[in-house]
C-alpha atoms as a PDB file:
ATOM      1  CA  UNK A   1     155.738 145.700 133.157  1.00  0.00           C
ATOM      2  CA  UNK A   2     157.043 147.758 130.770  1.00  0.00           C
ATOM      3  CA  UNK A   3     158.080 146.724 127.188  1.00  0.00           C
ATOM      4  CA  UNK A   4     160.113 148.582 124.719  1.00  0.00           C
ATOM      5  CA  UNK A   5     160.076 147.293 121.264  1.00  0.00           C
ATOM      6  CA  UNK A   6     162.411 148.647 118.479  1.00  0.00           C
ATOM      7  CA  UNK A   7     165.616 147.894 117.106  1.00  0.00           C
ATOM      8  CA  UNK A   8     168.919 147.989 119.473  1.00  0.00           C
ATOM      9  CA  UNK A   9     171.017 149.654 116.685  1.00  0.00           C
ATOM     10  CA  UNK A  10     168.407 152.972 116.387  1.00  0.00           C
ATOM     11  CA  UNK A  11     169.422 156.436 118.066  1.00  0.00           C
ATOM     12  CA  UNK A  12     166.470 156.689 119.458  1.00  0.00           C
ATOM     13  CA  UNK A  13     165.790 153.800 121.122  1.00  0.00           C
ATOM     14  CA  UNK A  14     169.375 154.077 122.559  1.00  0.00           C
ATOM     15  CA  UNK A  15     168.367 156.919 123.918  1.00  0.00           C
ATOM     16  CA  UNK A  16     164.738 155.751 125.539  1.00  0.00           C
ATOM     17  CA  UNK A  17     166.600 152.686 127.023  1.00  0.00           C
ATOM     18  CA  UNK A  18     169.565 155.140 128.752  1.00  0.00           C
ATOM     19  CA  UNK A  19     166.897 156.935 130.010  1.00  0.00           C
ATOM     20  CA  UNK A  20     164.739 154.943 131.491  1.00  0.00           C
ATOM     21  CA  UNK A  21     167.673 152.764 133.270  1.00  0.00           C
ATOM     22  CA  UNK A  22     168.764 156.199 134.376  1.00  0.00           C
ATOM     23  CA  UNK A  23     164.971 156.728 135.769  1.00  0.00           C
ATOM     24  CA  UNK A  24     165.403 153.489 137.594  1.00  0.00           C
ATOM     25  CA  UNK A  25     161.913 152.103 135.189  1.00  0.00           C
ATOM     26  CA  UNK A  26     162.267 148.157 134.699  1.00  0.00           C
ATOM     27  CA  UNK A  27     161.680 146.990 131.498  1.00  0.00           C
ATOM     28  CA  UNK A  28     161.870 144.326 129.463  1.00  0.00           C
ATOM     29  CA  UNK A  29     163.270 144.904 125.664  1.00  0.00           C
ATOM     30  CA  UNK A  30     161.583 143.686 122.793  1.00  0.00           C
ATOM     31  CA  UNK A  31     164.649 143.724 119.032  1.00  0.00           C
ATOM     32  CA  UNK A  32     162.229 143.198 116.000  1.00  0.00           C
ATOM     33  CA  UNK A  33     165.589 142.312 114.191  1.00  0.00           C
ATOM     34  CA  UNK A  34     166.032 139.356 116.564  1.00  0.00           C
ATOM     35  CA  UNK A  35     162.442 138.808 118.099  1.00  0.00           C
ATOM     36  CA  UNK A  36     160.268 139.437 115.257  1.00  0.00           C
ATOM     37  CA  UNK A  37     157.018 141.323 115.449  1.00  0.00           C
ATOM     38  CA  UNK A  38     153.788 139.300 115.339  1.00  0.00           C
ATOM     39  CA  UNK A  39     150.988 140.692 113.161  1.00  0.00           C
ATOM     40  CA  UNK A  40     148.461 140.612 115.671  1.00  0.00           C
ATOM     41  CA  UNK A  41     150.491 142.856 118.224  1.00  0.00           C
ATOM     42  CA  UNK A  42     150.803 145.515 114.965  1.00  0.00           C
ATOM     43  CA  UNK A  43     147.189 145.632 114.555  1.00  0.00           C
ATOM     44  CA  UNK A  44     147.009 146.329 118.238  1.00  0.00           C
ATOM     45  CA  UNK A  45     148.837 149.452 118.114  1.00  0.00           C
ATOM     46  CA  UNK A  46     147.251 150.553 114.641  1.00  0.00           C
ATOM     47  CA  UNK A  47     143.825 150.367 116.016  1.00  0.00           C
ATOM     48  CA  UNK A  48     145.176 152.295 119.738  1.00  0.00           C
ATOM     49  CA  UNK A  49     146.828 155.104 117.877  1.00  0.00           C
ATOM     50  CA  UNK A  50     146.253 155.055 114.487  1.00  0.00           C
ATOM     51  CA  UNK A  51     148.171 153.746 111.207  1.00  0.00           C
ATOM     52  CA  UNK A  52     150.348 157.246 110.436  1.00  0.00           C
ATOM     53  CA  UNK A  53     151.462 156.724 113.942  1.00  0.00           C
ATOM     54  CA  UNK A  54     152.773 153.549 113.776  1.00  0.00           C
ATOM     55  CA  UNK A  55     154.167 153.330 109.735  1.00  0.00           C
ATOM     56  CA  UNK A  56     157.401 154.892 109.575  1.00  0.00           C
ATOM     57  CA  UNK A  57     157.033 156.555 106.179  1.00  0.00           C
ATOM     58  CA  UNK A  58     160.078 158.522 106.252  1.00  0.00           C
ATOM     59  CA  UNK A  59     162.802 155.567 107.059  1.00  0.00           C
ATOM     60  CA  UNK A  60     165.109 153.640 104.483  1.00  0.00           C
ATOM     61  CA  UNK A  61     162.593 150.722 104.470  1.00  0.00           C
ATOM     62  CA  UNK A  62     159.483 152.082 103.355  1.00  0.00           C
ATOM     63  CA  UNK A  63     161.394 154.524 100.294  1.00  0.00           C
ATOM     64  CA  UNK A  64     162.460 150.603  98.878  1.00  0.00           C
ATOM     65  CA  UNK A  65     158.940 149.359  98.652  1.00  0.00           C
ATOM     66  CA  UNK A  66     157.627 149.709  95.031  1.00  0.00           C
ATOM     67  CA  UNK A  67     155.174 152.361  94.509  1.00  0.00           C
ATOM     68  CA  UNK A  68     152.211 150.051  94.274  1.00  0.00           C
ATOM     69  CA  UNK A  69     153.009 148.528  97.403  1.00  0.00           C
ATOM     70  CA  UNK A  70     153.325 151.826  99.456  1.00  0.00           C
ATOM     71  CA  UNK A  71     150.015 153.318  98.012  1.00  0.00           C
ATOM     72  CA  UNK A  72     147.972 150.308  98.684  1.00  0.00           C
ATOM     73  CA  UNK A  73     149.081 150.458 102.617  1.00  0.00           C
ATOM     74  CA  UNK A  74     145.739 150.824 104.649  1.00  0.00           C
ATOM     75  CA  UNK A  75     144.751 150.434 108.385  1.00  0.00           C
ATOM     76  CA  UNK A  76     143.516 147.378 107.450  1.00  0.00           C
ATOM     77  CA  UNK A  77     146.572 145.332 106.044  1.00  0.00           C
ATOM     78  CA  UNK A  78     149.415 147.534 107.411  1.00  0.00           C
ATOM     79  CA  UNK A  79     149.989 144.758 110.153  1.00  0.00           C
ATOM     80  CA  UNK A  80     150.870 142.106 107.846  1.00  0.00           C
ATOM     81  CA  UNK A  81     153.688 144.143 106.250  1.00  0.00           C
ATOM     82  CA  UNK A  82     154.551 145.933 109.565  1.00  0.00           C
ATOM     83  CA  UNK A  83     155.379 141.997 110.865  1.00  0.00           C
ATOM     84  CA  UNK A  84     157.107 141.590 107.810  1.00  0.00           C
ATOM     85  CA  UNK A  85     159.157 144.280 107.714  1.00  0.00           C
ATOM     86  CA  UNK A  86     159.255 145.493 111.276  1.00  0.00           C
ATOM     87  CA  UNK A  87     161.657 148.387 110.478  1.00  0.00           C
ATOM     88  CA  UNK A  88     158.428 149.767 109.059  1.00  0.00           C
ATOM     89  CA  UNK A  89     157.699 150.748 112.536  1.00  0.00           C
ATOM     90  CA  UNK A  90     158.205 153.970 114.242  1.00  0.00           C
ATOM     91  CA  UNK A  91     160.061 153.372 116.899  1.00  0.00           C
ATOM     92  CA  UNK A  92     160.489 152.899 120.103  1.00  0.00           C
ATOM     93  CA  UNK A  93     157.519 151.387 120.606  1.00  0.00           C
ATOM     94  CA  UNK A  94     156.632 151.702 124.447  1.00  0.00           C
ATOM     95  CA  UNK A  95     153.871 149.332 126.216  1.00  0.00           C
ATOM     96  CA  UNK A  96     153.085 150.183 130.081  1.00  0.00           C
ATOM     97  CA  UNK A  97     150.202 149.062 131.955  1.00  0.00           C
ATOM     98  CA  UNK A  98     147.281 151.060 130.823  1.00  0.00           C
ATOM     99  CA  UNK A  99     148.537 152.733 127.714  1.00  0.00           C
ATOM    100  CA  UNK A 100     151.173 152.784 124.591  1.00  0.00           C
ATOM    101  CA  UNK A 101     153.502 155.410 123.095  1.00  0.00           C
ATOM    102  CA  UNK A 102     155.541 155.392 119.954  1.00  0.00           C
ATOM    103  CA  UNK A 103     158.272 157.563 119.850  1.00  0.00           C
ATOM    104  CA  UNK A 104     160.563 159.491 122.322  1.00  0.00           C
ATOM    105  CA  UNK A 105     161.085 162.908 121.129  1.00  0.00           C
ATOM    106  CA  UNK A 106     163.597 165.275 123.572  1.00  0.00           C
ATOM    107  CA  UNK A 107     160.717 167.489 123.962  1.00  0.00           C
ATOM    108  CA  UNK A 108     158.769 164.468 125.100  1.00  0.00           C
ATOM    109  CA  UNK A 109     160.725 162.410 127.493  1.00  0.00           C
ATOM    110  CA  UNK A 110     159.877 164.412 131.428  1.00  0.00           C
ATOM    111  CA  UNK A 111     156.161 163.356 130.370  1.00  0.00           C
ATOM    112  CA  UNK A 112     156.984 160.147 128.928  1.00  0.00           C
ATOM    113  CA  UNK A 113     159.099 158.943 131.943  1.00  0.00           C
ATOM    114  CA  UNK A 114     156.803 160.583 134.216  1.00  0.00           C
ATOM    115  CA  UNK A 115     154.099 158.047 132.936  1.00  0.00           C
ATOM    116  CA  UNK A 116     156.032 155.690 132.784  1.00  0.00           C
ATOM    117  CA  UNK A 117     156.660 155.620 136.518  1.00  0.00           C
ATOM    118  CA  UNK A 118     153.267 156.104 137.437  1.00  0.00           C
ATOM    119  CA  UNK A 119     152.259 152.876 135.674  1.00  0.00           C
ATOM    120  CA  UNK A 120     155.178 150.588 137.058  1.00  0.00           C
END
């Protein structure tokens, strides 16, 4: 099963969800705002791709956090804030059997739904 996490109000993951119910993919969608984001599942996708492409360092969220806070950000306690402040993430988020994507850039989406299909 597919999962898309993000937040229902973002441009982009409007976009990703019109998409893939216009590719006819099934998925299930996951609203940090109204579902949270657990820690653990963070961590996951920090140690699968890495922490620059998970923290969304260019959004509204992360230019609040005091200085000290965004300098002392590391691979290894990202996940806590990340489940804290989930809109921290890049988003969408995109889980499929055997794999996980952030992001769905235009020049990006015939591969992404391509995979996508192949997994369901």
């Amino acid at each position: 099963m597919v999962t898309v996490y993000g937040i229902k109000n973002c441009d982009t993951v409007k976009r990703a969800r019109k998409a893939l119910d216009a590719a006819g993919i099934d998925y299930r969608f996951h609203d940090f705002k109204t579902d949270g984001l657990e820690s653990a599942k963070a961590q996951q996708w920090i140690d699968a791709l890495g922490l620059d492409a998970v923290l969304n360092r260019r959004g509204t969220t992360w230019r609040r956090l005091d200085e000290t806070s965004r300098e002392g950000v590391t691979a290894d306690n990202a996940a806590a804030l990340l489940a804290s402040q989930p809109s921290l993430v890049k988003r969408p988020v995109i889980e499929y059997p055997g794999g996980v994507r952030i992001g769905f850039a235009r020049t990006d989406e015939t591969t992404i739904l391509a995979e996508l299909r192949g997994a369901s």
